[in-house]
PDB file of N, CA and C in Angstrom:
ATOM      1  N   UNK A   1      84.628  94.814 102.144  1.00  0.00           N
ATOM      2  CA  UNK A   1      85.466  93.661 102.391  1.00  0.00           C
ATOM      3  C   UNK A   1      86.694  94.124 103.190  1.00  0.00           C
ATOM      4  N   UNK A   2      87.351  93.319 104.008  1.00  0.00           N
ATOM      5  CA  UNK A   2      88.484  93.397 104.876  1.00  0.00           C
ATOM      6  C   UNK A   2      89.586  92.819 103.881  1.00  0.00           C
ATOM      7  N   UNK A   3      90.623  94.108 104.899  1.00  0.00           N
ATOM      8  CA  UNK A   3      91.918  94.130 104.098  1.00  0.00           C
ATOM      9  C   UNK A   3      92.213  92.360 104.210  1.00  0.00           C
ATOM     10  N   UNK A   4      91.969  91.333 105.141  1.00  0.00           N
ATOM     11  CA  UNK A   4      92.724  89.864 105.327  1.00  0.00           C
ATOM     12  C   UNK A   4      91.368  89.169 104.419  1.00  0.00           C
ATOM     13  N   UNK A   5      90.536  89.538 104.046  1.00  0.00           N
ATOM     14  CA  UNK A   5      89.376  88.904 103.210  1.00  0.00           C
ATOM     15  C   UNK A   5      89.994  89.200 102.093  1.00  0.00           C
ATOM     16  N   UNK A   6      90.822  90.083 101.381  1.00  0.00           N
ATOM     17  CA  UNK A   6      91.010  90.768 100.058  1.00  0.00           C
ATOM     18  C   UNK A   6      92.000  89.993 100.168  1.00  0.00           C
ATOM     19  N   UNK A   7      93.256  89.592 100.712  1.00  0.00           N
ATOM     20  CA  UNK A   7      94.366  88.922 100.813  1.00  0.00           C
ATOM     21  C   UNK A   7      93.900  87.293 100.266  1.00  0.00           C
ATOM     22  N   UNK A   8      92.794  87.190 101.230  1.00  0.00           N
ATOM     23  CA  UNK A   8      93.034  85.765 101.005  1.00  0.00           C
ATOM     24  C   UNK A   8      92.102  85.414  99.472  1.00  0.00           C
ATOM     25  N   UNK A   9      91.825  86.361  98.895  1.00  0.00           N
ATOM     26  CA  UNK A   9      91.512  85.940  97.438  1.00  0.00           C
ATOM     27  C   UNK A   9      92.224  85.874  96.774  1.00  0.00           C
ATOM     28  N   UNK A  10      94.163  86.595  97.605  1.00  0.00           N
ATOM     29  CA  UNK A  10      95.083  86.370  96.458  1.00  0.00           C
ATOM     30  C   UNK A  10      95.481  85.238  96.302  1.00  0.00           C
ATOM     31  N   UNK A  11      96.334  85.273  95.109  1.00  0.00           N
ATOM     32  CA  UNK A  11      97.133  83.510  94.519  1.00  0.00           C
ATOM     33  C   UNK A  11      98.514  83.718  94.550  1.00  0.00           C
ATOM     34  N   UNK A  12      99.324  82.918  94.760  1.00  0.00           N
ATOM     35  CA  UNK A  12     100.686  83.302  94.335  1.00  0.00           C
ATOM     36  C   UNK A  12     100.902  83.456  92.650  1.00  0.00           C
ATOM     37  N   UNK A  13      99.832  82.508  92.461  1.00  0.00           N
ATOM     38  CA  UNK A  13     100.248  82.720  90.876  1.00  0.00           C
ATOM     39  C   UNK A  13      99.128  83.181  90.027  1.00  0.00           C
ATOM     40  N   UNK A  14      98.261  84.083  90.643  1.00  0.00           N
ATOM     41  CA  UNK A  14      97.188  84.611  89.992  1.00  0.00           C
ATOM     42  C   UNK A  14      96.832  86.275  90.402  1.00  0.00           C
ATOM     43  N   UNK A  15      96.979  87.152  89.892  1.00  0.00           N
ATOM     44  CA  UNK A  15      96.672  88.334  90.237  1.00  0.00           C
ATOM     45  C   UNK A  15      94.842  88.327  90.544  1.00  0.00           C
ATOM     46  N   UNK A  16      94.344  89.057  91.517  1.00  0.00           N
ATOM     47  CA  UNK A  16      92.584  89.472  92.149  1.00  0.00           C
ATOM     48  C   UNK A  16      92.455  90.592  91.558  1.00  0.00           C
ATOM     49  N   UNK A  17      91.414  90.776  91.181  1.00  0.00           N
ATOM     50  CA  UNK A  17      90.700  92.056  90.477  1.00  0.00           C
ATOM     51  C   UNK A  17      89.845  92.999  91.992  1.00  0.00           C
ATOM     52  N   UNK A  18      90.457  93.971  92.246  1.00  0.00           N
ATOM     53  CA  UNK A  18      89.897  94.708  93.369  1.00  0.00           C
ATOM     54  C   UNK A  18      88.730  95.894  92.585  1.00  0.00           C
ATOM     55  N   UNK A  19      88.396  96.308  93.792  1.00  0.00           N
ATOM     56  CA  UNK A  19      87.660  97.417  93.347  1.00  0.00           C
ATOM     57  C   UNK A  19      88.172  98.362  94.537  1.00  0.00           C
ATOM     58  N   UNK A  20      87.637 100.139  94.048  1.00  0.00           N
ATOM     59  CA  UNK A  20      88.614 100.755  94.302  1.00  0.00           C
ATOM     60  C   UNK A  20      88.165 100.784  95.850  1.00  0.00           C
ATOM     61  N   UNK A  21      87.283 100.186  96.223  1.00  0.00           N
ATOM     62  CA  UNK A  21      87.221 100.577  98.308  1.00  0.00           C
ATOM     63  C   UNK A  21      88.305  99.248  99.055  1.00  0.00           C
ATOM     64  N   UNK A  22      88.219  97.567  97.944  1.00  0.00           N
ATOM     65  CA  UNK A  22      88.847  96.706  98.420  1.00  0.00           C
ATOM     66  C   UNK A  22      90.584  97.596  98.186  1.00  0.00           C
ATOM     67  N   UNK A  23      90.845  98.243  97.282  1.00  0.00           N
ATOM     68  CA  UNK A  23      92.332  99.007  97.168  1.00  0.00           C
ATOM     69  C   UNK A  23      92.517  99.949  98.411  1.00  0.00           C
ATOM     70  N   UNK A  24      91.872 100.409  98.693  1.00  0.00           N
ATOM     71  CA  UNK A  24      91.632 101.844  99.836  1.00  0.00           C
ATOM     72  C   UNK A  24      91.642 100.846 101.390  1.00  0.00           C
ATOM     73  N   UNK A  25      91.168 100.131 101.104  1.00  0.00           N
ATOM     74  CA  UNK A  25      90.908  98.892 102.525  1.00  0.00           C
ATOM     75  C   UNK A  25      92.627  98.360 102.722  1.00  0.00           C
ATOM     76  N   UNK A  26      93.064  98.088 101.797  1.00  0.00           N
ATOM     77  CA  UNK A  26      94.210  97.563 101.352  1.00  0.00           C
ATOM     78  C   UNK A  26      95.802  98.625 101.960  1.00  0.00           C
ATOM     79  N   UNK A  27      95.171  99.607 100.983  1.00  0.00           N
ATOM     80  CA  UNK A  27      96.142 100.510 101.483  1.00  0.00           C
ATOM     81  C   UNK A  27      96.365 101.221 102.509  1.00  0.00           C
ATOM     82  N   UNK A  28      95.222 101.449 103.659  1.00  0.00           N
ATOM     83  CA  UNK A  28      95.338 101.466 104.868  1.00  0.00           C
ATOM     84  C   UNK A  28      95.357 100.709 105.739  1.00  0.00           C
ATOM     85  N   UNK A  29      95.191  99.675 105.425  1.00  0.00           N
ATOM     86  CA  UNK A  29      96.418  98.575 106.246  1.00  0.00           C
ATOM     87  C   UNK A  29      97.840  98.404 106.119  1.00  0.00           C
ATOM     88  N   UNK A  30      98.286  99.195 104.982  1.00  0.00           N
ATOM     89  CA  UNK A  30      99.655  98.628 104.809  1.00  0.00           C
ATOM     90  C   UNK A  30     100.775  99.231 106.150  1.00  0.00           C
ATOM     91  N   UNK A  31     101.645  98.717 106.089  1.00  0.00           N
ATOM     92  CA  UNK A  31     102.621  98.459 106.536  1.00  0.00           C
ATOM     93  C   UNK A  31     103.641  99.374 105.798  1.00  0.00           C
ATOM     94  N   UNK A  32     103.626  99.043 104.890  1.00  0.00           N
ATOM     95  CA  UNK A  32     104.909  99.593 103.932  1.00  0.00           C
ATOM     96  C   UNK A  32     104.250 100.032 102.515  1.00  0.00           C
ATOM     97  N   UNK A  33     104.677 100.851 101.673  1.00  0.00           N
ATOM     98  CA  UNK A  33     104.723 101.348 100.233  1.00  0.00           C
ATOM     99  C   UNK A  33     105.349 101.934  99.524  1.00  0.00           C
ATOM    100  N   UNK A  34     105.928 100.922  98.646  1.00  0.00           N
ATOM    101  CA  UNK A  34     106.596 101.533  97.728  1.00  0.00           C
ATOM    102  C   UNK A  34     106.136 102.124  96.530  1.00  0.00           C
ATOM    103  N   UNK A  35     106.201 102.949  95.512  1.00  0.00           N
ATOM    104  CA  UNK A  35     105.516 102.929  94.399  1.00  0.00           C
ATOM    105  C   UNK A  35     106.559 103.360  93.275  1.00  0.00           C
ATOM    106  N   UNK A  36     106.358 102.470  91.783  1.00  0.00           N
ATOM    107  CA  UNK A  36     106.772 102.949  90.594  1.00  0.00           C
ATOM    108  C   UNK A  36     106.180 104.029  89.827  1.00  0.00           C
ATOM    109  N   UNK A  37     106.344 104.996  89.134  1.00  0.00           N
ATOM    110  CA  UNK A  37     105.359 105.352  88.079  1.00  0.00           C
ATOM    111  C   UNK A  37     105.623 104.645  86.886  1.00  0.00           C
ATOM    112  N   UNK A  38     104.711 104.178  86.066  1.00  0.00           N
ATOM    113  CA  UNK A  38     104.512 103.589  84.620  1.00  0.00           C
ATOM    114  C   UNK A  38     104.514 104.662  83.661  1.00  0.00           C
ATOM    115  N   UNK A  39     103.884 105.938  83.887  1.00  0.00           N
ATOM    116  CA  UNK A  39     103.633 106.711  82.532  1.00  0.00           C
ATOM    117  C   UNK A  39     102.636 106.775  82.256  1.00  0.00           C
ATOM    118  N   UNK A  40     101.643 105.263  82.120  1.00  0.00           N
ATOM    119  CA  UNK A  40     100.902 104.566  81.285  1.00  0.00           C
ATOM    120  C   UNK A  40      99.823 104.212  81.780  1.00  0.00           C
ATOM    121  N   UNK A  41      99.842 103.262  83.085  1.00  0.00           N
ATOM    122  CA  UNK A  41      98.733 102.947  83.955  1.00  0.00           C
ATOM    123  C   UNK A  41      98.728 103.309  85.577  1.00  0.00           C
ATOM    124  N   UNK A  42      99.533 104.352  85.596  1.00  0.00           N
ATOM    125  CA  UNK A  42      99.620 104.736  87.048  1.00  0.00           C
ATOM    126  C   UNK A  42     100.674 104.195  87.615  1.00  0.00           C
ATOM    127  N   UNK A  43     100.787 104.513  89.099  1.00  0.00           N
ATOM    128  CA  UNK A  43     101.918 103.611  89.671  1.00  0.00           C
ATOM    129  C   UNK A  43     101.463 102.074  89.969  1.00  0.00           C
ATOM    130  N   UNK A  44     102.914 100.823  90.148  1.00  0.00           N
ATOM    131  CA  UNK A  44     102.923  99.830  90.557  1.00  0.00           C
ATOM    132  C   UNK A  44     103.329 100.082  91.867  1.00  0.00           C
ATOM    133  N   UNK A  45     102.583  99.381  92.609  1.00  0.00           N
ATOM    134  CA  UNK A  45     102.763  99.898  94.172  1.00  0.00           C
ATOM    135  C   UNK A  45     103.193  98.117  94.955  1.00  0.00           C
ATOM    136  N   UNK A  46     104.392  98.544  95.794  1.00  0.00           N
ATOM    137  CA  UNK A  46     104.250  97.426  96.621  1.00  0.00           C
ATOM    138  C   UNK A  46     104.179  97.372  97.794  1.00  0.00           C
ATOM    139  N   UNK A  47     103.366  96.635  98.260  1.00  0.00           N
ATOM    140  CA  UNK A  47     102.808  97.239 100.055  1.00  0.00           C
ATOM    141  C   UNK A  47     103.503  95.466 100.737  1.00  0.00           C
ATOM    142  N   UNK A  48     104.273  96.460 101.790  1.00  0.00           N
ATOM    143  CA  UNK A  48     104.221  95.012 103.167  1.00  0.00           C
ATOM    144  C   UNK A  48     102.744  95.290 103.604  1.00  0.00           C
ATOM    145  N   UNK A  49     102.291  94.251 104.306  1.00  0.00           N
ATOM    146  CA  UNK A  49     101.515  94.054 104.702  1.00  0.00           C
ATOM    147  C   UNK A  49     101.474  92.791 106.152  1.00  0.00           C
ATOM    148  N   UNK A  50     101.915  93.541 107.090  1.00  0.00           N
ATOM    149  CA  UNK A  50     102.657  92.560 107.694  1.00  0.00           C
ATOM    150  C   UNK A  50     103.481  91.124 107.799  1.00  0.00           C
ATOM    151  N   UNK A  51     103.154  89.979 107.524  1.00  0.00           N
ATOM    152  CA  UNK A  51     104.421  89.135 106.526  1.00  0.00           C
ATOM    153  C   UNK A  51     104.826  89.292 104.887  1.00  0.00           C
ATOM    154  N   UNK A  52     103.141  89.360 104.681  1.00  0.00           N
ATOM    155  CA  UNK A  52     102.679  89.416 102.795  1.00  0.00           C
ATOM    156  C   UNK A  52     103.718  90.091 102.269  1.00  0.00           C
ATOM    157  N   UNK A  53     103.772  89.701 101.004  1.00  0.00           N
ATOM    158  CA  UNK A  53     103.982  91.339 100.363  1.00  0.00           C
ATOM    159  C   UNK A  53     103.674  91.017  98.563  1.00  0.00           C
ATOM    160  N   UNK A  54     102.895  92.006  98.504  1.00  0.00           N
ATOM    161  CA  UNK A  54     101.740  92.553  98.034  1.00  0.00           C
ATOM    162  C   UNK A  54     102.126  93.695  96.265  1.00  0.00           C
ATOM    163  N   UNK A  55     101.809  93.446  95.484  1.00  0.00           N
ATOM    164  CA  UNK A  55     101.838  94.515  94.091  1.00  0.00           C
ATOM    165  C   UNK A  55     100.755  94.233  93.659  1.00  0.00           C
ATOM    166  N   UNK A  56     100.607  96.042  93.838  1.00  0.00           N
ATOM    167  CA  UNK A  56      98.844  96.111  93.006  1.00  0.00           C
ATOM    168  C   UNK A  56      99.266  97.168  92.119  1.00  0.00           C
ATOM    169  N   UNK A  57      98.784  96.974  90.663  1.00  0.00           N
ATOM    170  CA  UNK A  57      98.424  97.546  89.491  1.00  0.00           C
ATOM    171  C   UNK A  57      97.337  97.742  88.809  1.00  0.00           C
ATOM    172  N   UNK A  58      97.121  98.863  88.371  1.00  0.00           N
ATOM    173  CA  UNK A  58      96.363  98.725  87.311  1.00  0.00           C
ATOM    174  C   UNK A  58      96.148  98.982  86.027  1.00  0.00           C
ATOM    175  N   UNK A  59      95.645  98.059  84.781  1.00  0.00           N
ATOM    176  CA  UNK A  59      95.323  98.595  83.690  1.00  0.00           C
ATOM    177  C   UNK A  59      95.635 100.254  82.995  1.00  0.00           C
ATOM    178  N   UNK A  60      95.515 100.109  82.128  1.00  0.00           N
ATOM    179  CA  UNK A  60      95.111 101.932  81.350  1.00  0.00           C
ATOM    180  C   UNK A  60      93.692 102.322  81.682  1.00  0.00           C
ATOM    181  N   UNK A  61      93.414 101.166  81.694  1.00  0.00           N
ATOM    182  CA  UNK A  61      91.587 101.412  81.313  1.00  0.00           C
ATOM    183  C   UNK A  61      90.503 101.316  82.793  1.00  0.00           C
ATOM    184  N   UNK A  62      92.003 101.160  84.322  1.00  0.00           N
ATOM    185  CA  UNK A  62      91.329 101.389  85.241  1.00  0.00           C
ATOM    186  C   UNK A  62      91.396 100.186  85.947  1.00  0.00           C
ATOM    187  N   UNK A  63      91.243  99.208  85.466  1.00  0.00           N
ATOM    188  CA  UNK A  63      90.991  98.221  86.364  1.00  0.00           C
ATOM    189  C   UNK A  63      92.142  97.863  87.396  1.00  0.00           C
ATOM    190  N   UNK A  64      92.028  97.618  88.496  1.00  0.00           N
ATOM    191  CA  UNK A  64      92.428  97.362  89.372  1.00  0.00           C
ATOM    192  C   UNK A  64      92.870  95.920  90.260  1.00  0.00           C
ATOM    193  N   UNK A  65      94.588  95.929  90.146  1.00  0.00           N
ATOM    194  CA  UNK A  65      94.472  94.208  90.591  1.00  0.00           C
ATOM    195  C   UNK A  65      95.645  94.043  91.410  1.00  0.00           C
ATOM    196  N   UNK A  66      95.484  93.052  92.391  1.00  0.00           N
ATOM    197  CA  UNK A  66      96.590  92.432  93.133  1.00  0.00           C
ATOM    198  C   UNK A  66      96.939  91.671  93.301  1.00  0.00           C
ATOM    199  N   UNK A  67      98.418  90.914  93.205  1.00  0.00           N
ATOM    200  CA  UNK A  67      99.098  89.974  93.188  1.00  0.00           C
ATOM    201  C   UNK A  67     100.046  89.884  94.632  1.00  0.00           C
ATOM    202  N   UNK A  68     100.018  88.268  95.021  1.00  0.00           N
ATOM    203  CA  UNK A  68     100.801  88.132  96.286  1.00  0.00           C
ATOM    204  C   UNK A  68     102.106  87.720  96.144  1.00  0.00           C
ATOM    205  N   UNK A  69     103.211  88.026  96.919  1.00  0.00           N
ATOM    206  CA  UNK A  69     104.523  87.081  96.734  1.00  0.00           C
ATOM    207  C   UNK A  69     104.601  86.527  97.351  1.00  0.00           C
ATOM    208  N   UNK A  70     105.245  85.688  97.551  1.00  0.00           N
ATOM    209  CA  UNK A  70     106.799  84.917  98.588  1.00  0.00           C
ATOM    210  C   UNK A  70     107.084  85.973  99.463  1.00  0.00           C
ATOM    211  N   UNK A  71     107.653  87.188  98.790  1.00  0.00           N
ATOM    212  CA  UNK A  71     108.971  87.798  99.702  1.00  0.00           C
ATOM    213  C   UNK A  71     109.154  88.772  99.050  1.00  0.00           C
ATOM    214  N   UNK A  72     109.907  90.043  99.353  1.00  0.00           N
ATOM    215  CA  UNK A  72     110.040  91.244  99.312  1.00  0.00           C
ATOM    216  C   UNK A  72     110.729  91.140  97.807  1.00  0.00           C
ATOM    217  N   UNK A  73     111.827  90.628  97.442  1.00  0.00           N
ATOM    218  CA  UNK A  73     112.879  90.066  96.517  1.00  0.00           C
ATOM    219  C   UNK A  73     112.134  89.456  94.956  1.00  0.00           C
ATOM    220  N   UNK A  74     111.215  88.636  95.429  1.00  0.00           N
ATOM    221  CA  UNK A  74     110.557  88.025  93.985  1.00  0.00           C
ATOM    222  C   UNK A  74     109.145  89.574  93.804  1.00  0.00           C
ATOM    223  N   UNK A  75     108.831  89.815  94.855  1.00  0.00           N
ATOM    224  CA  UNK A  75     107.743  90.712  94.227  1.00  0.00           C
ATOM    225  C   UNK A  75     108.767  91.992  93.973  1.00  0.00           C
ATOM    226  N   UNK A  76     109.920  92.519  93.980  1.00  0.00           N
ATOM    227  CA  UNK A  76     111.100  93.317  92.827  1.00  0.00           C
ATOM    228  C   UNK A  76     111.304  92.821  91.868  1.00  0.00           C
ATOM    229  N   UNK A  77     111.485  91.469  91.850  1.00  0.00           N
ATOM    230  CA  UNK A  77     111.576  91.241  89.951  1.00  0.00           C
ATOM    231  C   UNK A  77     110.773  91.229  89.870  1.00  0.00           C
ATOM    232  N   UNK A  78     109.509  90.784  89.813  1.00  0.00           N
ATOM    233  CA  UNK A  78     107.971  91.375  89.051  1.00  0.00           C
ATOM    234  C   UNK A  78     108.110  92.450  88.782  1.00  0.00           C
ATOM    235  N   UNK A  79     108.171  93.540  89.869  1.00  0.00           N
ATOM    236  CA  UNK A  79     108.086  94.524  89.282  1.00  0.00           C
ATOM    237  C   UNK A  79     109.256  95.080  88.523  1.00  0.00           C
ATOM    238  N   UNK A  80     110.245  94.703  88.519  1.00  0.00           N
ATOM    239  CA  UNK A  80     111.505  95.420  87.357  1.00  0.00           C
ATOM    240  C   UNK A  80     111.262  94.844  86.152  1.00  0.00           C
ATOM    241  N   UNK A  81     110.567  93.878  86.130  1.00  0.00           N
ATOM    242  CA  UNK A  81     109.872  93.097  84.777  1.00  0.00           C
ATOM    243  C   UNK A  81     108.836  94.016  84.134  1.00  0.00           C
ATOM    244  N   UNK A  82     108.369  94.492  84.998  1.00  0.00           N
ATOM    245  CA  UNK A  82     106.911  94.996  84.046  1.00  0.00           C
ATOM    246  C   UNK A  82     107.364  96.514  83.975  1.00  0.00           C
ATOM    247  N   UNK A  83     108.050  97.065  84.831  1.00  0.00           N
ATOM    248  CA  UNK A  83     109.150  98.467  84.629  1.00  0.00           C
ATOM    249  C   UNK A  83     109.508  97.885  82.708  1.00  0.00           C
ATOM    250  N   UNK A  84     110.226  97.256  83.211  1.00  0.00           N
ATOM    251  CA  UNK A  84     111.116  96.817  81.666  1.00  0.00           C
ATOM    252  C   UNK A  84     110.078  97.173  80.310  1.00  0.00           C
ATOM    253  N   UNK A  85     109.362  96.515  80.895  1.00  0.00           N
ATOM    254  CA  UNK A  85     108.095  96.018  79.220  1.00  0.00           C
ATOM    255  C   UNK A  85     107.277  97.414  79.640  1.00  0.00           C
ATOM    256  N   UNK A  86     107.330  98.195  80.189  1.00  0.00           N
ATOM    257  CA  UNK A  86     106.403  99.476  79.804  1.00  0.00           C
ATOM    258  C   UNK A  86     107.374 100.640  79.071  1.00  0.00           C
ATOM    259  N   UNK A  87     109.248 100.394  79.858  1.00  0.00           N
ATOM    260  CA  UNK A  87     110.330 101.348  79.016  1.00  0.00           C
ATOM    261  C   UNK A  87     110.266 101.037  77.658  1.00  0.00           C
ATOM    262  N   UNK A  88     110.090  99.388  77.420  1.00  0.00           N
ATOM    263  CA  UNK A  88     109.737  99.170  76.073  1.00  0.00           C
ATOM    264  C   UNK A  88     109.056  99.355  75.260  1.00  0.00           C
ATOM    265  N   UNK A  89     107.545  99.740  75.608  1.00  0.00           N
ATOM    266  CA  UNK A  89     106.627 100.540  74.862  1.00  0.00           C
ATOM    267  C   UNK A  89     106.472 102.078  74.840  1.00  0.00           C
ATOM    268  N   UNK A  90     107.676 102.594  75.819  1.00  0.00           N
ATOM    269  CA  UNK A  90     107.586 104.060  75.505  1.00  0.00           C
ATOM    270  C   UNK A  90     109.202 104.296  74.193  1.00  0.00           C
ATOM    271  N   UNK A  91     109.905 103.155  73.866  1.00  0.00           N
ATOM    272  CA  UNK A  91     110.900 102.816  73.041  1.00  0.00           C
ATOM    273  C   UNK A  91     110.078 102.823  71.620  1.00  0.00           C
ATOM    274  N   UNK A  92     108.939 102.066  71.538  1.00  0.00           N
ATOM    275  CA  UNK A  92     108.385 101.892  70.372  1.00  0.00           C
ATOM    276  C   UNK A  92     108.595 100.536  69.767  1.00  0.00           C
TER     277      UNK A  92
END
């Protein structure tokens, strides 16, 4: 599948379940990448993608998924959100 075929399965308000060649397709298109580490499930990565912009995560257990934003700004609070709730489970 193509990196603009994988896009357009995203939702604004629904994360896509990739697999790891649609991620690899993905990530060599990007534009831009940022990445968090979790600890837990790897890094949260956020890719421009020429207007898009793009956070893909995954699971503990592997699975693999991507969510679309608006804008550079709302896909940072997503991710300082889910930063938050993983410091919180290494808190106890």
């Amino acid at each position: 599948m193509t990196a603009d075929e994988i896009v357009a399965r995203t939702d604004p308000g629904a994360p896509a379940r990739l697999s790891g060649e649609d991620l690899e397709s993905i990530l060599g298109r990007a534009d831009s990448l940022w990445e968090d580490p979790t600890g837990i499930a790897g890094p949260i990565r956020t890719i421009g993608l020429g207007e898009l912009t793009l956070v893909q995560e995954s699971t503990p257990d592997g699975e693999v998924f991507l969510r679309r934003f608006g804008s550079p700004e709302s896909a940072r609070r997503f991710v300082d959100a889910r930063l938050a709730a993983y410091e919180r489970m290494w808190d106890g």
